[in-house]
PDB file of N, CA and C in Angstrom:
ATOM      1  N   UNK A   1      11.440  22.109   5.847  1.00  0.00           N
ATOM      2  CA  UNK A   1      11.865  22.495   4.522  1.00  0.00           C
ATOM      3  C   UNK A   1      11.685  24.008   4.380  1.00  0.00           C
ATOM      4  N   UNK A   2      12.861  24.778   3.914  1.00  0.00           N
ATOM      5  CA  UNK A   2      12.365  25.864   4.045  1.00  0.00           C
ATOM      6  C   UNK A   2      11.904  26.542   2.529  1.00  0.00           C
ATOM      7  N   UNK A   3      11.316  27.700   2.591  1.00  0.00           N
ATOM      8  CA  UNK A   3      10.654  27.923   1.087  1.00  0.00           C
ATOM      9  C   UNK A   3      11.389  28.793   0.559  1.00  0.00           C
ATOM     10  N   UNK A   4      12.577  29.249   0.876  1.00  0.00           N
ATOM     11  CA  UNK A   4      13.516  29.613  -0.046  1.00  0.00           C
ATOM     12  C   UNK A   4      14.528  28.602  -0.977  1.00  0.00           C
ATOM     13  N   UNK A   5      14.283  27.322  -0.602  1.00  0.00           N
ATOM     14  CA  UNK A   5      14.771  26.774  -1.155  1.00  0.00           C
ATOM     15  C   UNK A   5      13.995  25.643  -2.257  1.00  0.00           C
ATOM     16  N   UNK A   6      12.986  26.419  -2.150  1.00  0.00           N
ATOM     17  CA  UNK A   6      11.828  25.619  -2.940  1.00  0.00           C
ATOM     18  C   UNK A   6      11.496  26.586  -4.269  1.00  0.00           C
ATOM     19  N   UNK A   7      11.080  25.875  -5.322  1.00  0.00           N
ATOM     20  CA  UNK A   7      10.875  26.337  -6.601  1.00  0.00           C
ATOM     21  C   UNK A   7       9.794  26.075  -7.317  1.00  0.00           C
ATOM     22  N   UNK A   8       8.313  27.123  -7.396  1.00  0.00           N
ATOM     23  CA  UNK A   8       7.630  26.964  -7.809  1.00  0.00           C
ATOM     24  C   UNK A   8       7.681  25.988  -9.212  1.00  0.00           C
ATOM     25  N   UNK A   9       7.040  25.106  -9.449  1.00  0.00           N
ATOM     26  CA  UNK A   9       6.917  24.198 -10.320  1.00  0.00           C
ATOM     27  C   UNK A   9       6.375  25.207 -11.732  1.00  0.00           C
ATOM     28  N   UNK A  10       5.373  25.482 -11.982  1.00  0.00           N
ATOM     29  CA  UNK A  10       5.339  26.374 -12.913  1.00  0.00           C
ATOM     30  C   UNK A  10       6.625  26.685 -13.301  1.00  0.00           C
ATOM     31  N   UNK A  11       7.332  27.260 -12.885  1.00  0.00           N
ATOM     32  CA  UNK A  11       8.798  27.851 -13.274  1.00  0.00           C
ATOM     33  C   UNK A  11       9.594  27.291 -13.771  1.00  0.00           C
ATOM     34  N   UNK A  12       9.528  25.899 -13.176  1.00  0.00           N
ATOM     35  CA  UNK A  12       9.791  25.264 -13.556  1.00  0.00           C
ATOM     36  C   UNK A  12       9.831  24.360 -14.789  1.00  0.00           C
ATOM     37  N   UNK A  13       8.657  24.413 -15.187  1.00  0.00           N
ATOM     38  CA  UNK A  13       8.151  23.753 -16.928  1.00  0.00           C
ATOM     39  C   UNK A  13       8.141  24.946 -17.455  1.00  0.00           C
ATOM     40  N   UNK A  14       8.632  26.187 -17.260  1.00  0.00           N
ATOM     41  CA  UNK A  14       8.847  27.509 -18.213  1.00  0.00           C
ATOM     42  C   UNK A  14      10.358  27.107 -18.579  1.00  0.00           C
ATOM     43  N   UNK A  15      11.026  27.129 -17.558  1.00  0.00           N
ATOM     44  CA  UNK A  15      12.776  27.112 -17.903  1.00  0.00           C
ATOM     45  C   UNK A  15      13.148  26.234 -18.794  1.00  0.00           C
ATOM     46  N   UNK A  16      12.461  25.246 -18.293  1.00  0.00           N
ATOM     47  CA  UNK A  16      12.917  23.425 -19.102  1.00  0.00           C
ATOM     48  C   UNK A  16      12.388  23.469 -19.845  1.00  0.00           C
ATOM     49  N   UNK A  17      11.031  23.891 -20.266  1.00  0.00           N
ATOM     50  CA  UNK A  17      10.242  23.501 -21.105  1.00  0.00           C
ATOM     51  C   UNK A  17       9.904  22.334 -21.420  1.00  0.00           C
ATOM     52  N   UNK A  18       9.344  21.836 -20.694  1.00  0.00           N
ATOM     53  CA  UNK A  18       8.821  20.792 -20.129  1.00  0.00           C
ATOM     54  C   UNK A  18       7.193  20.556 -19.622  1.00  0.00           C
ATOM     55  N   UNK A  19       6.438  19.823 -20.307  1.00  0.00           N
ATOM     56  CA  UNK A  19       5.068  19.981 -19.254  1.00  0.00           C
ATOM     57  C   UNK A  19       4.635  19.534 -17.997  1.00  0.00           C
ATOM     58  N   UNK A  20       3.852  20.508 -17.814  1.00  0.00           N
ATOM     59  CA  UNK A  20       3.121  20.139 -16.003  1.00  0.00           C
ATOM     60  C   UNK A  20       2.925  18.571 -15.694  1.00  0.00           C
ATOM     61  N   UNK A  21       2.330  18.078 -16.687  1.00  0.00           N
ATOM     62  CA  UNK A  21       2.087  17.093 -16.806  1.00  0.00           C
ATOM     63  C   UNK A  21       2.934  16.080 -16.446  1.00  0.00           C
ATOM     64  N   UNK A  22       4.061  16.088 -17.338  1.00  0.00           N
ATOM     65  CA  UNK A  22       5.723  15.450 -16.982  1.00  0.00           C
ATOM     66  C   UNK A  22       5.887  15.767 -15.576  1.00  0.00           C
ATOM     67  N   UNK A  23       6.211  16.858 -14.667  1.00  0.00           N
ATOM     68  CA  UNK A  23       6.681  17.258 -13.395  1.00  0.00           C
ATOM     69  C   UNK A  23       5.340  16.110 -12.612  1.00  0.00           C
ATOM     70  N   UNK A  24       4.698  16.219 -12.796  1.00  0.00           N
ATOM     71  CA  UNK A  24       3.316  16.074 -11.605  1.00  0.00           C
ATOM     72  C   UNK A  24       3.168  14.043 -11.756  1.00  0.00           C
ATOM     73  N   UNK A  25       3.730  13.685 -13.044  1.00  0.00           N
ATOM     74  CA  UNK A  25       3.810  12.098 -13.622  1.00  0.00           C
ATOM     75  C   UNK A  25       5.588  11.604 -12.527  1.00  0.00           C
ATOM     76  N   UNK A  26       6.168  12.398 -12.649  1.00  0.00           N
ATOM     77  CA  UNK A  26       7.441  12.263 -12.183  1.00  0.00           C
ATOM     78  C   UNK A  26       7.147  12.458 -10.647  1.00  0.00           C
ATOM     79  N   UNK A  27       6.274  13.404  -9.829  1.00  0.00           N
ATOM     80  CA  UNK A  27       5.415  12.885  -8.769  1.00  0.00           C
ATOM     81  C   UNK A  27       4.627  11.978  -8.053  1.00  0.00           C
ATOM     82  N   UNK A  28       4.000  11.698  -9.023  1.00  0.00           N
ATOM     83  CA  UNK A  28       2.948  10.488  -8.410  1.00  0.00           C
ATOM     84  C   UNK A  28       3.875   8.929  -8.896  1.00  0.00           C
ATOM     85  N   UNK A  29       5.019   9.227  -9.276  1.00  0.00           N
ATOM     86  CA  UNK A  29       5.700   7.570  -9.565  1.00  0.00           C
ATOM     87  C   UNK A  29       6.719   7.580  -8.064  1.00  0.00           C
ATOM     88  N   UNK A  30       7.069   8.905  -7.693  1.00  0.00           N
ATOM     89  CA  UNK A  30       7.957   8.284  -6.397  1.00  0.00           C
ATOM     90  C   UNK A  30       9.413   9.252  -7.193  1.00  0.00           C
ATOM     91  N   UNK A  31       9.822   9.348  -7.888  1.00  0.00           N
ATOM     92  CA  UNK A  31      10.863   9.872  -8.975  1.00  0.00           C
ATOM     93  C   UNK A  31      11.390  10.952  -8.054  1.00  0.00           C
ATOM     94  N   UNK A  32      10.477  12.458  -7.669  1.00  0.00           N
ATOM     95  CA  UNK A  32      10.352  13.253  -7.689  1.00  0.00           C
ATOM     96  C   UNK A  32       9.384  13.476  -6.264  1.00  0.00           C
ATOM     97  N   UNK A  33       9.763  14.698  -5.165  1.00  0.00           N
ATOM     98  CA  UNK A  33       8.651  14.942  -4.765  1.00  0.00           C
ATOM     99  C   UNK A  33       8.719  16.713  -5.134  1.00  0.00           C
ATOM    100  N   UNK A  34       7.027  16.672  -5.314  1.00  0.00           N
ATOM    101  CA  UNK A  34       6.427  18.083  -4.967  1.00  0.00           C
ATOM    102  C   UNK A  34       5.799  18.523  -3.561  1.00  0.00           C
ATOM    103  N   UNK A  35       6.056  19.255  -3.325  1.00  0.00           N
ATOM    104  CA  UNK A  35       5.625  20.100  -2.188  1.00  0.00           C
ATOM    105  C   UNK A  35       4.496  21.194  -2.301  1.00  0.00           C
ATOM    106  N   UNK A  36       3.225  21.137  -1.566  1.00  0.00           N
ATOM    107  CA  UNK A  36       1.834  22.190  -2.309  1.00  0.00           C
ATOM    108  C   UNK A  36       1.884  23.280  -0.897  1.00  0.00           C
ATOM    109  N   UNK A  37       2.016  24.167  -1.428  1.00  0.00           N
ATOM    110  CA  UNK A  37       1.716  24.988  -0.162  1.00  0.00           C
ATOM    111  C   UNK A  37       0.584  25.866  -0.606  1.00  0.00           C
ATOM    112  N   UNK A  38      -0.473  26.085  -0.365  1.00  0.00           N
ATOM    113  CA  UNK A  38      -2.077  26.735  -0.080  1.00  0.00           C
ATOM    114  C   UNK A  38      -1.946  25.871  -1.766  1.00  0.00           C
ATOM    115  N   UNK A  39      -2.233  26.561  -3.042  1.00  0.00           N
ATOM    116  CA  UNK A  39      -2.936  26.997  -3.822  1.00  0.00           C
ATOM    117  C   UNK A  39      -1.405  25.974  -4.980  1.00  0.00           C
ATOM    118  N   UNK A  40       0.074  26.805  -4.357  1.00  0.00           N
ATOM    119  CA  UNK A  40       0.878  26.624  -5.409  1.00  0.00           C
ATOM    120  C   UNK A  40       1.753  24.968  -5.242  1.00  0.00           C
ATOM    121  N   UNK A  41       2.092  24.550  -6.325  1.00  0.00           N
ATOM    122  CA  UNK A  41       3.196  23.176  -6.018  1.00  0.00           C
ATOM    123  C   UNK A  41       4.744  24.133  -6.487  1.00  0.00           C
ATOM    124  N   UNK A  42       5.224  23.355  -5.476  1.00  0.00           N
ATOM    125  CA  UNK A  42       7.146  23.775  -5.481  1.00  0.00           C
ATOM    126  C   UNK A  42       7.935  22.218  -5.435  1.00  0.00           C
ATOM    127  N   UNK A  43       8.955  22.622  -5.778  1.00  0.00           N
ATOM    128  CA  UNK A  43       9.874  21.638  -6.134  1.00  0.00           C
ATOM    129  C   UNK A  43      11.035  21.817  -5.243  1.00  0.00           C
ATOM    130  N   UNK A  44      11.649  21.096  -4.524  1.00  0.00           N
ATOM    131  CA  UNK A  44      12.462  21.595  -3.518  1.00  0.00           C
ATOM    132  C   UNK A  44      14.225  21.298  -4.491  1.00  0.00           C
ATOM    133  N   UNK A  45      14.899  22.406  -4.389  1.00  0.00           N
ATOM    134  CA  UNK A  45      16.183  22.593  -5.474  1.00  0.00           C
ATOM    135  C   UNK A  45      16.932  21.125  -5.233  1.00  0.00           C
ATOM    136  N   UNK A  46      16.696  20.405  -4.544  1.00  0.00           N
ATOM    137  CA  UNK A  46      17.682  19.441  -4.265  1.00  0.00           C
ATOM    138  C   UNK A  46      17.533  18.205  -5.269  1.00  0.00           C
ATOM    139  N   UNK A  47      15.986  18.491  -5.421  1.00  0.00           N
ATOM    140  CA  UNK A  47      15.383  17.356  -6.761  1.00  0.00           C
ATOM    141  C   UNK A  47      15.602  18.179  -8.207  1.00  0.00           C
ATOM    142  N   UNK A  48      16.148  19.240  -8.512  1.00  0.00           N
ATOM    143  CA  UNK A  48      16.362  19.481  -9.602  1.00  0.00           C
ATOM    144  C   UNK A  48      17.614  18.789 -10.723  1.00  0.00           C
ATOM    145  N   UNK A  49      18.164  17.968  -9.931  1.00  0.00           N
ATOM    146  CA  UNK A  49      19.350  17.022 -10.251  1.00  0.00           C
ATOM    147  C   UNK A  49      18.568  15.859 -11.009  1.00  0.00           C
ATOM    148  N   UNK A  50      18.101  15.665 -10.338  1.00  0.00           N
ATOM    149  CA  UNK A  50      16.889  14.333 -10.459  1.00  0.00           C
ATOM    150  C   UNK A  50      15.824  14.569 -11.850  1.00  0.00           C
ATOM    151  N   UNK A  51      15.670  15.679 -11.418  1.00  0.00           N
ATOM    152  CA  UNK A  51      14.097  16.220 -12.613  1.00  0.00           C
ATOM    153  C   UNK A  51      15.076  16.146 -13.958  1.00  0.00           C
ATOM    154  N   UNK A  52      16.370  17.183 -13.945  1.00  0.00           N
ATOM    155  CA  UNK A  52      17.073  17.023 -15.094  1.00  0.00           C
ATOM    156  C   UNK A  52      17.613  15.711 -16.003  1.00  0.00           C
ATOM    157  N   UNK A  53      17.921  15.028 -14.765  1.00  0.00           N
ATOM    158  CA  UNK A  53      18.521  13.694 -15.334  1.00  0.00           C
ATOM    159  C   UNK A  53      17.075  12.968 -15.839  1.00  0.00           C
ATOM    160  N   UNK A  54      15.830  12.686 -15.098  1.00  0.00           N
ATOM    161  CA  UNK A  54      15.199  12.144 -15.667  1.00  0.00           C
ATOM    162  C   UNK A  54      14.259  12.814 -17.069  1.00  0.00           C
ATOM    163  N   UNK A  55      14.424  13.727 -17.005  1.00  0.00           N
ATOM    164  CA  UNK A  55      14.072  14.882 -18.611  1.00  0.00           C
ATOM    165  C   UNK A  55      14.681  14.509 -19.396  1.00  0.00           C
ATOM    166  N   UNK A  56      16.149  14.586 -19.228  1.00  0.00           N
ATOM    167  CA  UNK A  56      17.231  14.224 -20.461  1.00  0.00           C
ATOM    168  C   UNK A  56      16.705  13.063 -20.566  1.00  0.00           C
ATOM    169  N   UNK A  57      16.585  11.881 -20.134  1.00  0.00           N
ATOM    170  CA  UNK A  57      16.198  10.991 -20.112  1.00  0.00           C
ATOM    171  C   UNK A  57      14.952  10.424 -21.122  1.00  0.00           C
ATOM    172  N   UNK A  58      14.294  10.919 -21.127  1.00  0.00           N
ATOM    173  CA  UNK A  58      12.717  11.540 -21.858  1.00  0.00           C
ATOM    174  C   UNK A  58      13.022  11.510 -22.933  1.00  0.00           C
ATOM    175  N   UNK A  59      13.439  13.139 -22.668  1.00  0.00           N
ATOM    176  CA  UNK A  59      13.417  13.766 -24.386  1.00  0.00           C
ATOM    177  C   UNK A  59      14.696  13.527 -25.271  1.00  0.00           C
ATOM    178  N   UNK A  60      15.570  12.523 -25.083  1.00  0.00           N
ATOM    179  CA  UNK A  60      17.094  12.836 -25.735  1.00  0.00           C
ATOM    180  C   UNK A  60      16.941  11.461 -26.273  1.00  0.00           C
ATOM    181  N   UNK A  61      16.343  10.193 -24.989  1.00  0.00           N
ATOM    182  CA  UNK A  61      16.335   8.865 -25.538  1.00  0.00           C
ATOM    183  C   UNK A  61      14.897   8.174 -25.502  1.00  0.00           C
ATOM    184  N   UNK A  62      13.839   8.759 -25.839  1.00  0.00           N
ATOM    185  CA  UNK A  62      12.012   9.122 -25.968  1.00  0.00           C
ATOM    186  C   UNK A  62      12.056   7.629 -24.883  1.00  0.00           C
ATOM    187  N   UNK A  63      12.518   8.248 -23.392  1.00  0.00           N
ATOM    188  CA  UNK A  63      12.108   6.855 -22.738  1.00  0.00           C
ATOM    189  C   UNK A  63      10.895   7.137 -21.903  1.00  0.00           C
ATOM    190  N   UNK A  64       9.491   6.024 -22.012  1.00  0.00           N
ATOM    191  CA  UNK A  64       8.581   6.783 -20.987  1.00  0.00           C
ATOM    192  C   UNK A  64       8.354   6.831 -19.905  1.00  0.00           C
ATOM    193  N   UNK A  65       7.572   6.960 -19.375  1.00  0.00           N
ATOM    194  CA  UNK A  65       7.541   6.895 -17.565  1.00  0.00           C
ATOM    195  C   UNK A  65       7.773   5.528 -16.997  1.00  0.00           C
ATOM    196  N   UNK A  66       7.385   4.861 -17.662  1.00  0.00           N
ATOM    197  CA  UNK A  66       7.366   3.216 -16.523  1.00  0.00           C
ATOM    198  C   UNK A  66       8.974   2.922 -17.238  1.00  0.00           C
ATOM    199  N   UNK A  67       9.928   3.355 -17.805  1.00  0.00           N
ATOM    200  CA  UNK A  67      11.045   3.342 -18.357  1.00  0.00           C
ATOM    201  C   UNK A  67      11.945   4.174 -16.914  1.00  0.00           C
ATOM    202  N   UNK A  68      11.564   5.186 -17.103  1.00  0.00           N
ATOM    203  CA  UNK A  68      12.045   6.577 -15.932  1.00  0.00           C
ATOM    204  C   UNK A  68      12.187   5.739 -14.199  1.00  0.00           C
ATOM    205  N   UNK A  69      10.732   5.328 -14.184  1.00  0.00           N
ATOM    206  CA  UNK A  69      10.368   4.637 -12.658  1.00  0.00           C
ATOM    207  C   UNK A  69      11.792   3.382 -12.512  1.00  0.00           C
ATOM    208  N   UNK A  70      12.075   2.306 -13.761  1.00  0.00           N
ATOM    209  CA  UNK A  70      12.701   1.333 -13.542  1.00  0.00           C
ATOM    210  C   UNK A  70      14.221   1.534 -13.396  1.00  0.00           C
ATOM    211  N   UNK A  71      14.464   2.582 -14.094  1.00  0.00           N
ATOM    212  CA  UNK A  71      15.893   3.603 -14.447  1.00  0.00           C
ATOM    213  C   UNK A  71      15.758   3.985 -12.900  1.00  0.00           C
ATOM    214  N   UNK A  72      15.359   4.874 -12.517  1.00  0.00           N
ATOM    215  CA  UNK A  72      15.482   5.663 -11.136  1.00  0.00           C
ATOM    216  C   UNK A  72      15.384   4.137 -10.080  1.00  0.00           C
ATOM    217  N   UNK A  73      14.881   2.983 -10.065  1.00  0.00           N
ATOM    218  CA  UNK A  73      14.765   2.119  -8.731  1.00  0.00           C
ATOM    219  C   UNK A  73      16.584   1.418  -9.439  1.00  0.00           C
ATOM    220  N   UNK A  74      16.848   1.119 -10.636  1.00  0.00           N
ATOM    221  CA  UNK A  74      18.024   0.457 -10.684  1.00  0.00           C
ATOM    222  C   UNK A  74      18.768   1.824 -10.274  1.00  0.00           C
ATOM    223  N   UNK A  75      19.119   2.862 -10.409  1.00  0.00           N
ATOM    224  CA  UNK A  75      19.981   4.061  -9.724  1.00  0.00           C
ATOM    225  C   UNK A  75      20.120   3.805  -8.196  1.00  0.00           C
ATOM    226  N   UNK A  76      19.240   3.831  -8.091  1.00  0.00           N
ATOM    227  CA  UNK A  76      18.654   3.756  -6.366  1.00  0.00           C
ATOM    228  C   UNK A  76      19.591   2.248  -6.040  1.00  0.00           C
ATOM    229  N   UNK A  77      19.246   1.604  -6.445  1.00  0.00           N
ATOM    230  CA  UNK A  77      20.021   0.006  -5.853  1.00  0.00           C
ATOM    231  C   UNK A  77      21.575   0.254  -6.131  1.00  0.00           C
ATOM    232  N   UNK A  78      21.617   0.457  -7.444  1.00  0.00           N
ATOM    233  CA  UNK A  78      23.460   1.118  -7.607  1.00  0.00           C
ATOM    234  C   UNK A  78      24.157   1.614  -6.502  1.00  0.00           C
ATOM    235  N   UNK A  79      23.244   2.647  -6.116  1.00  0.00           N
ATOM    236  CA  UNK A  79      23.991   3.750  -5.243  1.00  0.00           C
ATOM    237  C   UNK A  79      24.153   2.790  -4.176  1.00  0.00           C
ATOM    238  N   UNK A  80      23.145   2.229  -3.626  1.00  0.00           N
ATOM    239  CA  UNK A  80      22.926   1.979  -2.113  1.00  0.00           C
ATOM    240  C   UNK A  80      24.350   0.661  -2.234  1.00  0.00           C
ATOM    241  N   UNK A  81      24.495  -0.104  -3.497  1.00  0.00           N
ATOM    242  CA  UNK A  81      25.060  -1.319  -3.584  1.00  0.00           C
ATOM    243  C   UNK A  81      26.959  -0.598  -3.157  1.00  0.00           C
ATOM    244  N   UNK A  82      27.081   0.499  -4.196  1.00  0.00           N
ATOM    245  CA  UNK A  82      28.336   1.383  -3.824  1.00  0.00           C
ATOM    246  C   UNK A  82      28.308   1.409  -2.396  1.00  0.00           C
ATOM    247  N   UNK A  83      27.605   1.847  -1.488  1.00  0.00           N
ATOM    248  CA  UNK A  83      27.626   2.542  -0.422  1.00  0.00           C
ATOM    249  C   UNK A  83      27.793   1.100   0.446  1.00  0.00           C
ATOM    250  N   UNK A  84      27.377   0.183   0.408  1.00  0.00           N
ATOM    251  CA  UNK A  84      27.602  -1.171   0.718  1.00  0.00           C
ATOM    252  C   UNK A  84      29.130  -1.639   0.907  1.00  0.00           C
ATOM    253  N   UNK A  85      29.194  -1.294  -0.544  1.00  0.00           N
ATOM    254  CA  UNK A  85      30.801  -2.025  -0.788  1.00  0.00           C
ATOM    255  C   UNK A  85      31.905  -1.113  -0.145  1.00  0.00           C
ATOM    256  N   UNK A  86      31.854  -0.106  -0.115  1.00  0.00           N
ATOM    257  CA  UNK A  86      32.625   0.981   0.951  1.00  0.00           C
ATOM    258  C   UNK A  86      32.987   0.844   2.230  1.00  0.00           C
ATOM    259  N   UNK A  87      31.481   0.621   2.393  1.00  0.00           N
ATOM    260  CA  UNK A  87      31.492   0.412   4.108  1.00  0.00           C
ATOM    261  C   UNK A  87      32.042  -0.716   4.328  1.00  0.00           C
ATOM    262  N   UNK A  88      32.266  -2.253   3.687  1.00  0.00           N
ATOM    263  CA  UNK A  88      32.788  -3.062   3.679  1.00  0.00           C
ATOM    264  C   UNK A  88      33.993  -3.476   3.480  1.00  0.00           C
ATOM    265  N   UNK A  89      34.692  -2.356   2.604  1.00  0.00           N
ATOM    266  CA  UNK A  89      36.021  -2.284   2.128  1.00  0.00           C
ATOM    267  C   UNK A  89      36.575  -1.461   3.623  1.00  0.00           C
ATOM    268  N   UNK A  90      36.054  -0.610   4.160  1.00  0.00           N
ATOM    269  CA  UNK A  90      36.590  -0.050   5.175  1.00  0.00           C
ATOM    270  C   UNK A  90      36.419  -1.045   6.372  1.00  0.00           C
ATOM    271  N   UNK A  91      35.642  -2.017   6.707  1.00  0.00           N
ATOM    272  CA  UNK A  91      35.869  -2.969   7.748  1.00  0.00           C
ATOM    273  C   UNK A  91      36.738  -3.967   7.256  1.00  0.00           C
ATOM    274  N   UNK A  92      36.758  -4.011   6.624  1.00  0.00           N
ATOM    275  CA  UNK A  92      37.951  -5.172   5.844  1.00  0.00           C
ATOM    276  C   UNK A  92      39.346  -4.671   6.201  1.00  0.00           C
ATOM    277  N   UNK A  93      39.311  -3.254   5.978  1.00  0.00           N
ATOM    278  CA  UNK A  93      41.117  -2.205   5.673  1.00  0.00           C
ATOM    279  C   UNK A  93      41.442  -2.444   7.667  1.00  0.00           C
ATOM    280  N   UNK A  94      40.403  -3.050   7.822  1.00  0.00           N
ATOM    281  CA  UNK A  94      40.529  -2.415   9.745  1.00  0.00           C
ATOM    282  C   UNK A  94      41.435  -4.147  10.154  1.00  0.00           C
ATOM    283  N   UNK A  95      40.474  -5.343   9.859  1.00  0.00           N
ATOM    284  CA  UNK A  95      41.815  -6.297   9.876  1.00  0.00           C
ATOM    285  C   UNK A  95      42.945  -6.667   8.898  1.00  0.00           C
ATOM    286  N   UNK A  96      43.305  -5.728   8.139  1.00  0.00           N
ATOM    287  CA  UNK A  96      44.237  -6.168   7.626  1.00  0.00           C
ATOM    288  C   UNK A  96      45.559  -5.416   8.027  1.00  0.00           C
TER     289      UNK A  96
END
């Protein structure tokens, strides 16, 4: 992982305005990973998709964490279920 592409977390609950607390809860559920290098935690930019959607999430429809965790595992099955049916539609397109 390289650390230009990583984003101190602090900076993170400045921009969003958002607390540490929230980022580090959105950590320890699986949601989200943080990355600690010596002293500081970073957020790698690729989860900032993720952090946003599950924020809006939060603060727009007051949903709480064990809300966030069940939201993000049904996302997770969605996707994988799409990615299923694709791959299946394309072995299917092959005998027909």
């Amino acid at each position: 992982m390289k650390k230009e592409n990583l984003i101190p977390a602090d900076e993170i609950c400045i921009r969003y305005k958002v607390e540490h607390q929230f980022v580090t809860s959105l950590n320890e559920s699986g949601i989200i990973k943080i990355v600690r290098i010596e002293e500081t935690e970073y957020v790698d930019c690729n989860e900032l998709g993720q952090l946003e959607k599950m924020m809006r999430l939060h603060q727009d429809l007051d949903i709480n964490l064990e809300g966030l965790e069940a939201i993000h595992h049904l996302l997770n099955k969605l996707n994988q279920l799409q990615k299923d049916n694709r791959r299946l539609k394309n072995r299917l397109g092959l005998y027909e």
